[in-house]
N, C-alpha and C. Protein backbone atom coordinates (compact mmCIF):
# COMPACT_ATOMS: atom_id res chain seq x y z
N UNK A 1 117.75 96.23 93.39
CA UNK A 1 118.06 96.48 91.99
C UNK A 1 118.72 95.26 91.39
N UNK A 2 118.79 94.74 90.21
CA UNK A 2 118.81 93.59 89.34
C UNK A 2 119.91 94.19 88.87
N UNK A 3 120.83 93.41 88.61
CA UNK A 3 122.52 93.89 88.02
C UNK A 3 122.54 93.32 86.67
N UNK A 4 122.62 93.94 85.73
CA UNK A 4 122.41 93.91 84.45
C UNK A 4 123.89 93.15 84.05
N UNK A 5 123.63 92.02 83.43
CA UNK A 5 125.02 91.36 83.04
C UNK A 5 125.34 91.59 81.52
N UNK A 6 124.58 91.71 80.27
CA UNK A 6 124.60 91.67 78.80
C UNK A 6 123.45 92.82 78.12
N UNK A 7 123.67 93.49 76.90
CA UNK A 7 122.74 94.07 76.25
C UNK A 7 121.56 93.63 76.02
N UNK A 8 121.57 92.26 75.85
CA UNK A 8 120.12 91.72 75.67
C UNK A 8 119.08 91.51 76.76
N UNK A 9 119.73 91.56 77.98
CA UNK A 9 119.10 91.22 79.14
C UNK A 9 118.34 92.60 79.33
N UNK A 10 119.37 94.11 79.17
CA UNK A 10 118.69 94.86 79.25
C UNK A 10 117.54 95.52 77.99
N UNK A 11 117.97 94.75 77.05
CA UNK A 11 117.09 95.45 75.97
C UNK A 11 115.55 94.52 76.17
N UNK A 12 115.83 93.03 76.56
CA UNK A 12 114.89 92.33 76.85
C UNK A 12 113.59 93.32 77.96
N UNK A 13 114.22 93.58 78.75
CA UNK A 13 113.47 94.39 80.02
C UNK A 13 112.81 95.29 79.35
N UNK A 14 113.55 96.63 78.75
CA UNK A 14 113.16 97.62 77.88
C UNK A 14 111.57 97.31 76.95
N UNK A 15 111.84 96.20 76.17
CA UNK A 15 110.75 95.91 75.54
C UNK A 15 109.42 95.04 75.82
N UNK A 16 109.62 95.02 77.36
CA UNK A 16 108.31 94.42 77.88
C UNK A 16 107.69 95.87 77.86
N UNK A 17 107.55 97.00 78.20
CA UNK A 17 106.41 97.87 77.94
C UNK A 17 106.71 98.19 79.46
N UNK A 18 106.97 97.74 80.19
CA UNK A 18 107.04 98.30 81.70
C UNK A 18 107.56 99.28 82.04
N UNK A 19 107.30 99.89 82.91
CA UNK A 19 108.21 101.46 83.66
C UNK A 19 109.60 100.29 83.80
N UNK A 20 110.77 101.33 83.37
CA UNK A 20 112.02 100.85 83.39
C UNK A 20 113.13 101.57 84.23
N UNK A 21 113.93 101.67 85.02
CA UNK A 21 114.61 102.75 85.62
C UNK A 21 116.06 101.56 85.35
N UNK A 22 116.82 102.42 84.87
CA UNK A 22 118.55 101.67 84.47
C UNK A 22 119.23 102.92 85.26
N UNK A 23 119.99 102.44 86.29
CA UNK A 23 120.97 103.12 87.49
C UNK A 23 122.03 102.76 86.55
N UNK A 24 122.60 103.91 86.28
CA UNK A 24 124.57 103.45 85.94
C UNK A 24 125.41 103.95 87.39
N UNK A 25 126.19 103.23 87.19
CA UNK A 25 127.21 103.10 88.46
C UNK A 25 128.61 102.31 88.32
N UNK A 26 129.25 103.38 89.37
CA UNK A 26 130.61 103.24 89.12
C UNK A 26 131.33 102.33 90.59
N UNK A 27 132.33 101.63 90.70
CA UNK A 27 133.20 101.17 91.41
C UNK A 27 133.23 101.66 92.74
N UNK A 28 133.78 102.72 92.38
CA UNK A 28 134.87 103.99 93.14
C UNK A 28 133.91 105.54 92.91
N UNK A 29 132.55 105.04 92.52
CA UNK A 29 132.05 106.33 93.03
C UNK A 29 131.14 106.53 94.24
N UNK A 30 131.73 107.46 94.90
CA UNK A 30 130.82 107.68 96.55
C UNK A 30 129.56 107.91 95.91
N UNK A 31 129.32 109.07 94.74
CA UNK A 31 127.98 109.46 95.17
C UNK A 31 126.94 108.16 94.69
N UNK A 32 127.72 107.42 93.61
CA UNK A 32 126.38 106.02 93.24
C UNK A 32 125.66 105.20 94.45
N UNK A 33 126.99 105.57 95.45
CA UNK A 33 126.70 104.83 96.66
C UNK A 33 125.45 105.26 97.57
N UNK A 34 125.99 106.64 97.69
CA UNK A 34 125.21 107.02 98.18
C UNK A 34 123.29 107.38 97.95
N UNK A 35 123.68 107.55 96.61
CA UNK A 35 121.95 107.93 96.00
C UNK A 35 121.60 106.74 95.52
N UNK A 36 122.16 105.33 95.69
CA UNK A 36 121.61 103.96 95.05
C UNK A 36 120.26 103.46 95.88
N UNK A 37 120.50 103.64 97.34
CA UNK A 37 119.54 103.12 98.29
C UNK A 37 118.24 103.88 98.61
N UNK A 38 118.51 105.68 98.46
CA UNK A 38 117.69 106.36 98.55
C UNK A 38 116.71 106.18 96.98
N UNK A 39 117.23 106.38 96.06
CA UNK A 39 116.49 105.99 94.58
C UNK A 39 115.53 104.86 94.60
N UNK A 40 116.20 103.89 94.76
CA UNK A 40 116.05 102.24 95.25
C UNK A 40 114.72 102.30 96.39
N UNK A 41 114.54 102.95 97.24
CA UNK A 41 113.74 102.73 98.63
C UNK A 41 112.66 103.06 97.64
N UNK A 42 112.28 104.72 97.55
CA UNK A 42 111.43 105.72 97.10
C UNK A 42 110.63 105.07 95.61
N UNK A 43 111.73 104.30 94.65
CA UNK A 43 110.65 104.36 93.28
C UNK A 43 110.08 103.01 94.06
N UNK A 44 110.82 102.24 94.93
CA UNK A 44 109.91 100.74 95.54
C UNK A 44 108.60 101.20 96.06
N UNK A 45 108.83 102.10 96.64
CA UNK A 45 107.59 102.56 97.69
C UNK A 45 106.47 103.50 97.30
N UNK A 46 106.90 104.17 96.23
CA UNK A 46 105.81 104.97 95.40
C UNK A 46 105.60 104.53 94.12
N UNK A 47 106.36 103.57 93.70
CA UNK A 47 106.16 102.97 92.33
C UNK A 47 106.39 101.68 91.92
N UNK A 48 105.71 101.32 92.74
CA UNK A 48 106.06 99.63 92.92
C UNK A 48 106.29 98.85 91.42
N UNK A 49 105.37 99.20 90.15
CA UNK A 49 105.48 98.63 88.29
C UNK A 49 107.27 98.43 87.83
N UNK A 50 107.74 99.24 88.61
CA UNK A 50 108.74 99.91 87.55
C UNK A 50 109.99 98.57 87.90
N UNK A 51 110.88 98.39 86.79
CA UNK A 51 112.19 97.77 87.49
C UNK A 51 112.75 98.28 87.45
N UNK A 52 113.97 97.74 88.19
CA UNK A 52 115.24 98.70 89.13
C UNK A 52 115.97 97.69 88.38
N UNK A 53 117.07 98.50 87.52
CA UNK A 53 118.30 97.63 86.79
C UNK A 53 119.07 98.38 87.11
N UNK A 54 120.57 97.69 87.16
CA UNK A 54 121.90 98.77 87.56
C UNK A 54 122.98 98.09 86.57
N UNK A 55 123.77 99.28 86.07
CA UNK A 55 124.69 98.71 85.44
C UNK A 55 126.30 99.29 85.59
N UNK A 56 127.05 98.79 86.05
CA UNK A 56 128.22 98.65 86.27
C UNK A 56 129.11 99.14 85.50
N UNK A 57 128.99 100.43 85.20
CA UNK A 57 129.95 100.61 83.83
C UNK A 57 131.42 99.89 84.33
N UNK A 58 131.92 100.04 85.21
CA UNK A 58 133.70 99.23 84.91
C UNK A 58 133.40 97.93 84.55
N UNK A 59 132.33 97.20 84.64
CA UNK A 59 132.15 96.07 84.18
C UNK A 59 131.92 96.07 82.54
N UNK A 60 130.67 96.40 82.14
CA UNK A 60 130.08 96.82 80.81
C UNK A 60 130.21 97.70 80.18
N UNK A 61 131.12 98.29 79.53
CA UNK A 61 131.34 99.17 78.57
C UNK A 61 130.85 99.27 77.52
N UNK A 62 130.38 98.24 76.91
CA UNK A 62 129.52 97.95 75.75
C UNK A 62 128.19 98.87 75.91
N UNK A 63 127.71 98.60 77.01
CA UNK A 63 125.96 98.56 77.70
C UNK A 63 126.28 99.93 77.78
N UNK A 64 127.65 100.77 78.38
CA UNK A 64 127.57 102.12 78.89
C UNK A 64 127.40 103.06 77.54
N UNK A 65 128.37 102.37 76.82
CA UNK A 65 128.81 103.07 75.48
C UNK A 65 127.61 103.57 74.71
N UNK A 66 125.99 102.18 74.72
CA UNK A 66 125.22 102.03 73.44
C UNK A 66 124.29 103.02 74.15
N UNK A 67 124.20 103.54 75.46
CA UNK A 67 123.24 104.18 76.19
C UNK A 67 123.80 105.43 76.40
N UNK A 68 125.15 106.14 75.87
CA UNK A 68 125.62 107.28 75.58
C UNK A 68 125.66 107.56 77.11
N UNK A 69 126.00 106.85 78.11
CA UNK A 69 126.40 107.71 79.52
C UNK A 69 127.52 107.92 79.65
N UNK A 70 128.02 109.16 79.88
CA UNK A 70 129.54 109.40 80.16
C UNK A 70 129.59 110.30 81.47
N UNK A 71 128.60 110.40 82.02
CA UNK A 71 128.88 110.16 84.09
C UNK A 71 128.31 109.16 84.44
N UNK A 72 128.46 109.60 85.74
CA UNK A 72 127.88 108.54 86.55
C UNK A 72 127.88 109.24 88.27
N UNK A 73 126.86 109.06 88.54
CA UNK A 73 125.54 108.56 88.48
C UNK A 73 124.74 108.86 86.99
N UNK A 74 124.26 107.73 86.08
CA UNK A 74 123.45 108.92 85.57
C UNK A 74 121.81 107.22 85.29
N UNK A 75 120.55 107.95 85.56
CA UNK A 75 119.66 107.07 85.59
C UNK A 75 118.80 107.83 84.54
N UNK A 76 118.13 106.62 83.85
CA UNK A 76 117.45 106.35 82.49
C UNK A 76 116.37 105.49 82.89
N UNK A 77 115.20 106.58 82.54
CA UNK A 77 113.88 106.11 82.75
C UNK A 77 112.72 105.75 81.37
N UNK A 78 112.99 104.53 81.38
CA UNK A 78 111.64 104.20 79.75
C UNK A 78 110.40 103.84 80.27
N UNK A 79 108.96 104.74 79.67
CA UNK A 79 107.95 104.06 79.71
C UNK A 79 107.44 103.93 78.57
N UNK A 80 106.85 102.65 78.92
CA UNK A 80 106.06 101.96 76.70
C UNK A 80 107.46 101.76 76.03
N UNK A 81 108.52 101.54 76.06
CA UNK A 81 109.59 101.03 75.42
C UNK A 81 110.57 102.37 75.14
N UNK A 82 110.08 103.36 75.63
CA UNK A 82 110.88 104.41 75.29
C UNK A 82 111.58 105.51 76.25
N UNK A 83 112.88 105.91 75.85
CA UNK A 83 113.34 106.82 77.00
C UNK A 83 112.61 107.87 77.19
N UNK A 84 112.41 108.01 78.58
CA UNK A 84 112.25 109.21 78.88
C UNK A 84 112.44 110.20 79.54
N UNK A 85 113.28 110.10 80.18
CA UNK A 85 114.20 110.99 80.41
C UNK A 85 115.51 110.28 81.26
N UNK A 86 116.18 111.49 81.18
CA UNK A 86 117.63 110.75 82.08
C UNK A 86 118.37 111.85 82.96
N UNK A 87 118.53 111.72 84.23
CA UNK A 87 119.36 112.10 85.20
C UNK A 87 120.68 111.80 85.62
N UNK A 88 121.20 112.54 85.77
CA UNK A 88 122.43 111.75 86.82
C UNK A 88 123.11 113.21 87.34
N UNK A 89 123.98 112.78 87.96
CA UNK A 89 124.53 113.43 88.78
C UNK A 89 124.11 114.32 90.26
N UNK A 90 124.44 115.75 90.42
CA UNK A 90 123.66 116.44 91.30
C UNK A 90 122.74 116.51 90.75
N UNK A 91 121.45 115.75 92.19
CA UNK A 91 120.07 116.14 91.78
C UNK A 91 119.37 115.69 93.23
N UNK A 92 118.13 116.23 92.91
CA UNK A 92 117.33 116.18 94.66
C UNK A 92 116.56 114.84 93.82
N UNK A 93 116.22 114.12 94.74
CA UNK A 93 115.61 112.48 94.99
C UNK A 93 114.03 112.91 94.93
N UNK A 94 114.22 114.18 95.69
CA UNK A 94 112.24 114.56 95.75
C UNK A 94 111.85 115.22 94.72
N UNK A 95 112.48 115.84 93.82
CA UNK A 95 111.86 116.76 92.30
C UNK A 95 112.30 115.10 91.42
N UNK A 96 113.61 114.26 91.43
CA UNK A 96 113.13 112.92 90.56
C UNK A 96 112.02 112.60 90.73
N UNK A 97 111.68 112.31 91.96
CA UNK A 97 110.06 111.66 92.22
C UNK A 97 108.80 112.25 91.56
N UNK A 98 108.71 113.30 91.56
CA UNK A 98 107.78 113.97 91.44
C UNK A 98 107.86 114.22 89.83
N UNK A 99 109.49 114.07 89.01
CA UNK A 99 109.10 113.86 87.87
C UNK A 99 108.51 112.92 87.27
N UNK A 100 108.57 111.65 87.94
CA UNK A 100 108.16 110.63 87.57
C UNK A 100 106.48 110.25 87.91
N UNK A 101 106.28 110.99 88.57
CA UNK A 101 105.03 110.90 89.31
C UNK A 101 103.63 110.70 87.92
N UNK A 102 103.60 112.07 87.28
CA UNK A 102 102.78 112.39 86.35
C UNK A 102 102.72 110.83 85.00
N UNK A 103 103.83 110.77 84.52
CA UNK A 103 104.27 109.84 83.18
C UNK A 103 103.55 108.60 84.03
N UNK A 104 104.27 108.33 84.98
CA UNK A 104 104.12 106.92 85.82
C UNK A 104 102.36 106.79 85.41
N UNK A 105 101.51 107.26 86.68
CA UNK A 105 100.01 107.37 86.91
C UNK A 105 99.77 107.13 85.59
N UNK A 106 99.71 108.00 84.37
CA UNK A 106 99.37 107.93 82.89
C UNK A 106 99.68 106.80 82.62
N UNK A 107 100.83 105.97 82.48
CA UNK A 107 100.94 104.95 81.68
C UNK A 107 100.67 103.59 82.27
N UNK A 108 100.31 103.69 84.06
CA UNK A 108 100.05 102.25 84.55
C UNK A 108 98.45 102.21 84.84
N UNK A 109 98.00 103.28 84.23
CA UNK A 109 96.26 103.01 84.39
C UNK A 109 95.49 102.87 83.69
């Protein structure tokens, strides 16, 4: 995953048109830790288009603020420049996948 340093870097990404996945993540949180690598493995391996950005809210507050996340874990998925949906917290890794499954196929073929 690519560590997002400024708004423009991520808005830059956003507007290439590509499958987008933005991980927010915290310091001092176990579970980012924990669901970063499993997220990370799975969209590599079944969805190779997409990028993997992470953003640091204790770092970026700006970036957290303009993307309205107030947990964390919470992940934001754009395809064609637009959100489409967003997760975080408790959630199974295999119903994410499988949400992504359908949108994905449609928009990279």
């Amino acid at each position: 995953m690519k560590k997002i340093q400024n708004l423009q870097q991520l808005q830059s990404s956003i507007n290439t048109g590509n499958p987008v996945l933005i991980y927010f993540s915290g310091e001092n949180c176990s579970v980012c830790k924990v669901l970063k690598p499993k997220i990370e493995d799975e969209i590599s391996k079944n969805f190779p288009l997409f990028d993997l950005l992470e953003v640091e809210t204790d770092l970026h507050k700006e970036i957290t603020s303009h993307f309205t996340v107030f947990s964390i874990p919470t992940m934001l998925v754009f395809f064609d420049k637009k959100e489409f949906f967003r997760r975080g917290r408790n959630m199974s890794v295999s119903m994410f996948m499988e949400e992504i499954k359908r949108p994905y196929n449609l928009m990279t073929k």
